[in-house]
Protein backbone atom coordinates (compact mmCIF):
# COMPACT_ATOMS: atom_id res chain seq x y z
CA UNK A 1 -104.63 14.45 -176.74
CA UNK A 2 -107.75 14.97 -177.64
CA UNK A 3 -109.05 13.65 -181.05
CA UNK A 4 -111.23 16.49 -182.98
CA UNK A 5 -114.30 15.68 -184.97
CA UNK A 6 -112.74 16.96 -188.12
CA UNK A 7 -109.79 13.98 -187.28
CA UNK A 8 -112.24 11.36 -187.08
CA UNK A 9 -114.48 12.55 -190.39
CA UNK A 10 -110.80 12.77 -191.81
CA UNK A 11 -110.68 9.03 -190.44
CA UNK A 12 -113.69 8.16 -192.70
CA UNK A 13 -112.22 9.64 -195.59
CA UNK A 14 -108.48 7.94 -194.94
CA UNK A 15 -110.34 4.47 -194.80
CA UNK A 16 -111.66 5.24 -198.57
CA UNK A 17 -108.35 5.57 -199.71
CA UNK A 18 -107.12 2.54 -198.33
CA UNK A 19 -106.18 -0.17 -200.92
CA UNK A 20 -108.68 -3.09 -199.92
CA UNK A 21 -111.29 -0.25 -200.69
CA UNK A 22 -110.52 1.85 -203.38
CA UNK A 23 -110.05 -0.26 -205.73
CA UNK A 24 -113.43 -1.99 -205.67
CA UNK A 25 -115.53 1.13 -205.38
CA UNK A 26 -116.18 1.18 -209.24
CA UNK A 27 -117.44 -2.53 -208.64
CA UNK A 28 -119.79 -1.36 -206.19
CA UNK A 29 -121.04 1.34 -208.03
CA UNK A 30 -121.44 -0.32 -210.95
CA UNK A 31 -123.51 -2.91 -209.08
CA UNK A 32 -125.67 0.10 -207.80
CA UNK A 33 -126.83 1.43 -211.06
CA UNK A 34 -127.21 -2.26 -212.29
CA UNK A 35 -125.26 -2.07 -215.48
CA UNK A 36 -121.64 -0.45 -216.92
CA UNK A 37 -121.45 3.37 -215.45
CA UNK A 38 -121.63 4.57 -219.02
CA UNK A 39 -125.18 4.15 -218.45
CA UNK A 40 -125.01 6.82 -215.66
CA UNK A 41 -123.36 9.21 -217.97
CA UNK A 42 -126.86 8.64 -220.29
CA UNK A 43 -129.10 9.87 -217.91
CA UNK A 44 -128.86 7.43 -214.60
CA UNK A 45 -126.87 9.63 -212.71
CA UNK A 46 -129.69 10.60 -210.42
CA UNK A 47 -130.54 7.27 -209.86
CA UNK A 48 -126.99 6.04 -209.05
CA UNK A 49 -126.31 8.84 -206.77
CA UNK A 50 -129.70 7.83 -204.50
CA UNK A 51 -128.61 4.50 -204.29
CA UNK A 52 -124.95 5.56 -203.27
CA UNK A 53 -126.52 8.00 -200.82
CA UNK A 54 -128.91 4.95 -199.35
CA UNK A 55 -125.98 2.15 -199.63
CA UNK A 56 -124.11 4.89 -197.29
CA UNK A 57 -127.05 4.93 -195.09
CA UNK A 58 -126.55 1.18 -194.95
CA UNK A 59 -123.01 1.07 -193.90
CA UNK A 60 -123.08 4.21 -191.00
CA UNK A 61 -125.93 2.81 -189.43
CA UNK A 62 -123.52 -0.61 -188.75
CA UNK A 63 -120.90 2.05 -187.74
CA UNK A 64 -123.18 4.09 -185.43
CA UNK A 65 -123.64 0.44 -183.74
CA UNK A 66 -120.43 -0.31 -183.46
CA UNK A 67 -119.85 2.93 -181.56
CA UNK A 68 -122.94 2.59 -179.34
CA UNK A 69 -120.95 -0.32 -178.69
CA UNK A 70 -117.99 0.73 -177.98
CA UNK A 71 -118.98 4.22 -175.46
CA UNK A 72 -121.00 1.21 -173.85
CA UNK A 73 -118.01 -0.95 -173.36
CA UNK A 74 -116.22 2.62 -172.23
CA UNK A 75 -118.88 3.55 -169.57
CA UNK A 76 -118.80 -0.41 -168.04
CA UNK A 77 -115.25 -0.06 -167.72
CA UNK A 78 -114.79 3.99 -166.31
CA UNK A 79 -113.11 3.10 -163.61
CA UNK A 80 -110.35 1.71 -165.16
CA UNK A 81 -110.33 4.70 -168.11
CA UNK A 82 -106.41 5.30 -167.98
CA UNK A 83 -106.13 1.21 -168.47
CA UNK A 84 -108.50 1.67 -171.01
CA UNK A 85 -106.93 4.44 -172.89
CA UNK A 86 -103.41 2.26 -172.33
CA UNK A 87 -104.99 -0.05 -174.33
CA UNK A 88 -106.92 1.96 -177.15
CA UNK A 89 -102.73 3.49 -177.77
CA UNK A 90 -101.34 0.21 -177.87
CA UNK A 91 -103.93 -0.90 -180.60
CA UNK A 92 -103.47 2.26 -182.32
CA UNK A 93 -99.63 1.87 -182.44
CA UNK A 94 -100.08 -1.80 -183.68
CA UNK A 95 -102.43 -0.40 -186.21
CA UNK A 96 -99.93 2.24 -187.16
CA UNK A 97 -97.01 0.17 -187.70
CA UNK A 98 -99.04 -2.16 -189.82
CA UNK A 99 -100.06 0.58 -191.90
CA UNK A 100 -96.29 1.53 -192.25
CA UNK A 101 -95.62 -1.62 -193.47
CA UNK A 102 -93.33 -2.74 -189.92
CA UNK A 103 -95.43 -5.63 -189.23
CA UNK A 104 -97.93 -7.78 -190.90
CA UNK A 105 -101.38 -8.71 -189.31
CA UNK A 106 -102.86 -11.45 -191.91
CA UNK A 107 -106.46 -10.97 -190.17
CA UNK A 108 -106.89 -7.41 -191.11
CA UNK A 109 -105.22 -8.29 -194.87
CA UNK A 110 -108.39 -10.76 -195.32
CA UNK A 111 -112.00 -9.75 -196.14
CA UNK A 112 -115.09 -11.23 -195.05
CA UNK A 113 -117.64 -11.78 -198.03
CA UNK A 114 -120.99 -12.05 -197.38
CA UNK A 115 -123.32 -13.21 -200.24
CA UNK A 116 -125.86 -10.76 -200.05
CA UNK A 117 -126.98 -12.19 -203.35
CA UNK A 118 -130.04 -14.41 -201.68
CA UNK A 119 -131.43 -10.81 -200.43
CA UNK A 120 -131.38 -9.10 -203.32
CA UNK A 121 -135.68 -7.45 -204.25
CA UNK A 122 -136.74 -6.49 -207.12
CA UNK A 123 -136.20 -2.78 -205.76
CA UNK A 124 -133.09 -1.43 -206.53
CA UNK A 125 -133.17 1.30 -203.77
CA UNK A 126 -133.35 -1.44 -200.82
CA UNK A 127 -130.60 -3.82 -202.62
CA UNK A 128 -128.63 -0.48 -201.99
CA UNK A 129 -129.41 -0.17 -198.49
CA UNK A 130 -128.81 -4.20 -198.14
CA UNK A 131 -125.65 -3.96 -199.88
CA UNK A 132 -124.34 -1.18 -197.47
CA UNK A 133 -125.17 -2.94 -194.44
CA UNK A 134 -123.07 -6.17 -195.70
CA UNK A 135 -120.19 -3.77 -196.98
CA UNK A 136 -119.89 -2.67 -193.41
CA UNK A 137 -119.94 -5.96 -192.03
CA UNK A 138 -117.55 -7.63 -194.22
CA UNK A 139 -115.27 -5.04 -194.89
CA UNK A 140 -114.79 -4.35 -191.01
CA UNK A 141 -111.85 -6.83 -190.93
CA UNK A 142 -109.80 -5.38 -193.99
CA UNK A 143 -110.70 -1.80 -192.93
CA UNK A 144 -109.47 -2.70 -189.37
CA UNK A 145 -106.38 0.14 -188.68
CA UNK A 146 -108.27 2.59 -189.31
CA UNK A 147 -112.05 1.46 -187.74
CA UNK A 148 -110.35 -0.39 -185.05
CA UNK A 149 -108.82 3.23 -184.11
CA UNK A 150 -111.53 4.84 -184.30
CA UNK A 151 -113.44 2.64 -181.76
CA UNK A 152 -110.11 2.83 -179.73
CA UNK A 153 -110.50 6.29 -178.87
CA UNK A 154 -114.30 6.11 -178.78
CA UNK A 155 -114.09 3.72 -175.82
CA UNK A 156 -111.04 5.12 -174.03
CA UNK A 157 -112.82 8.88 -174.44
CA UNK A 158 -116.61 8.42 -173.78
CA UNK A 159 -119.05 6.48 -171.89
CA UNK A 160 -122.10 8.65 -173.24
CA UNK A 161 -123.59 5.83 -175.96
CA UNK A 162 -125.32 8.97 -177.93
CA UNK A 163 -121.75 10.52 -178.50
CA UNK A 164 -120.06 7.19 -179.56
CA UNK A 165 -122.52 6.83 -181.86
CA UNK A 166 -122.03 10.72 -182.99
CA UNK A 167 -118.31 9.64 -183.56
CA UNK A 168 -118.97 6.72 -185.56
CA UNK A 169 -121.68 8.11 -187.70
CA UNK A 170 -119.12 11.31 -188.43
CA UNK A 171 -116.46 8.59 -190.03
CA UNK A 172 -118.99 6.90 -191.58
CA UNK A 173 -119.73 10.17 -192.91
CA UNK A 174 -116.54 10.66 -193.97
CA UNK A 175 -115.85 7.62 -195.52
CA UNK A 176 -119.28 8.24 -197.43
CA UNK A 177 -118.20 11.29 -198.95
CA UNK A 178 -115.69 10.48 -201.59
CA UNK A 179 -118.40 7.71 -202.53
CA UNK A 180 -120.60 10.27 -203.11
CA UNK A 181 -118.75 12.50 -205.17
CA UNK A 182 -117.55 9.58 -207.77
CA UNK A 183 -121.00 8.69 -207.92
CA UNK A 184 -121.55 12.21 -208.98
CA UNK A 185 -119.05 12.19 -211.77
CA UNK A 186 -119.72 8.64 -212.70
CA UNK A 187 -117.46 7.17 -215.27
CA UNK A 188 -115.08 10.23 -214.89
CA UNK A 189 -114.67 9.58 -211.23
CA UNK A 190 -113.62 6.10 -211.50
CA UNK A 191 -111.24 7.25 -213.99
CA UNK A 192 -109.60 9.23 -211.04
CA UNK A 193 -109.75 6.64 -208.77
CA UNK A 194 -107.82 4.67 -210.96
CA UNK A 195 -104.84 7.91 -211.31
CA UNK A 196 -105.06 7.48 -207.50
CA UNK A 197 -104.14 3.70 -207.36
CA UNK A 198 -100.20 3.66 -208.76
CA UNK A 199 -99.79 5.70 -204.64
CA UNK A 200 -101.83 3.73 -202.37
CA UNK A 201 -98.87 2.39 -200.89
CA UNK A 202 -97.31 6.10 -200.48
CA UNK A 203 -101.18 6.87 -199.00
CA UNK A 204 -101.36 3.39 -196.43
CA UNK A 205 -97.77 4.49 -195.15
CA UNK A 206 -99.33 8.21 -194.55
CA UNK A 207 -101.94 6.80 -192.71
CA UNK A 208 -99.67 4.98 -190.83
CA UNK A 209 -97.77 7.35 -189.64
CA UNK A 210 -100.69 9.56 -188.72
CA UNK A 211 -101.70 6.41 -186.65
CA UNK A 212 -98.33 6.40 -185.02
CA UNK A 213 -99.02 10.07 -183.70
CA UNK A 214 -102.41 9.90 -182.35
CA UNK A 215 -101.09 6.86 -179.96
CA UNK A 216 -98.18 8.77 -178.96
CA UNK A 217 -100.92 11.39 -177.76
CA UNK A 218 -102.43 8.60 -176.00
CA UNK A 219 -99.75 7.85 -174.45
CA UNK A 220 -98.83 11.08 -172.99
CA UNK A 221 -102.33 11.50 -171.63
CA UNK A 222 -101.99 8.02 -169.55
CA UNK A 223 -98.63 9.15 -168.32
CA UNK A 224 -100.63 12.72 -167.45
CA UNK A 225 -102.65 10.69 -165.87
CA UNK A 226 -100.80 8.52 -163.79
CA UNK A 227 -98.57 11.93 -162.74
CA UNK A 228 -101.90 13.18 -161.24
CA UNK A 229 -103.28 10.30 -160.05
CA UNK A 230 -98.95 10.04 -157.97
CA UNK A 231 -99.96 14.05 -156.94
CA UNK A 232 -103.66 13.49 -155.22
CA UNK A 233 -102.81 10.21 -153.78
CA UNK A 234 -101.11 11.36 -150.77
CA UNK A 235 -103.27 14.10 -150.16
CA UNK A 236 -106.44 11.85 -150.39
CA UNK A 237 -105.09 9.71 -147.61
């Protein structure tokens, strides 16, 4: 099964919705602009859009790492790529049922805090970028289905580091878009945010289930696998 480009942007975008996110976006946007959002709606909506669009910047490049990462971990291990992908769909699956609520992982319920506090300047557009790079970082955990999926595929699909990066900066790019369009509307978007918060749970079990499918894909490709590997053996000899 192979996983498109528009699935894993529509990764990115999934991970905004989730509830250990959504609900503190107006925080961090609020903590952008440096005061209430009302002030956006007077005439700092340029400015609080920039510094969403650089605290994005912040946050891919730690996802674009993490993918480096994990096509790096996928080209060490090539030989063993139906193992590999094994693995990724078991993750996946796990990931999935959490999602759906079937089994509780207390790790990926937690979130990692980092005080970014003591590297906060006296310019606002680097605080931005500094407070991406942390969100990234200590969000990981709590973000974890859907990330952790992500990177799943990326190492079971590629050993080229350039295009495990490419995947990781496309969900970053997806998660970053939402952002950037309640930054956009300010106050109002928040407001919507907060119509979309009564069906998170409805959303997380969505996700789930999408999560469910993509390993059953997996799966079917290792078994495809294993079939041809059964075929050629014999012949090889």
């Amino acid at each position: 099964m192979d996983l498109s480009l528009l699935g894993i942007f529509g990764a990115g975008v999934a991970t905004f919705v989730t509830p250990c996110v959504l609900p503190l976006v107006p925080i961090y946007l609020s903590a952008l602009v440096g005061g209430d959002l009302k002030d956006a709606n007077r005439g700092g909506r340029g400015t609080l859009l920039t510094r969403a669009l650089i605290f994005s910047v912040g946050f891919i490049s730690v996802f674009t790492l993490l993918g480096l990462g994990a096509s790096t971990l996928g080209a060490a291990l090539a030989k063993y790529k139906i193992l590999l992908q094994g693995l990724g769909a078991l993750l996946i699956l796990v990931f999935g049922l959490k999602f759906l609520g079937l089994i509780r992982i207390p790790y990926l319920d937690r979130v990692v805090k980092a005080d970014d506090t003591k590297m906060q300047t006296r310019f606002g557009a680097l605080n931005a970028l500094i407070m991406g790079v942390v969100f990234a970082a200590g969000w990981t955990p709590c973000v974890g289905p859907v990330l952790g999926s992500v990177l799943s595929y990326t190492a079971s699909a590629t050993s080229d580091a350039w295009t495990g990066a490419g995947y990781l900066a496309l969900y970053g790019a997806g998660f970053a878009l939402p952002l950037l369009i309640t930054a956009v509307f300010a106050e109002a978007g928040t407001r919507l945010l907060d119509r979309i918060k009564p069906h998170l749970p409805r959303i997380e079990r969505v996700i789930g289930a999408l999560l469910v499918v993509v390993a059953i894909g997996m799966v079917w490709d290792v078994a495809q696998g294993f079939s041809a590997d059964a075929k050629t053996g014999p012949t090889a000899k």
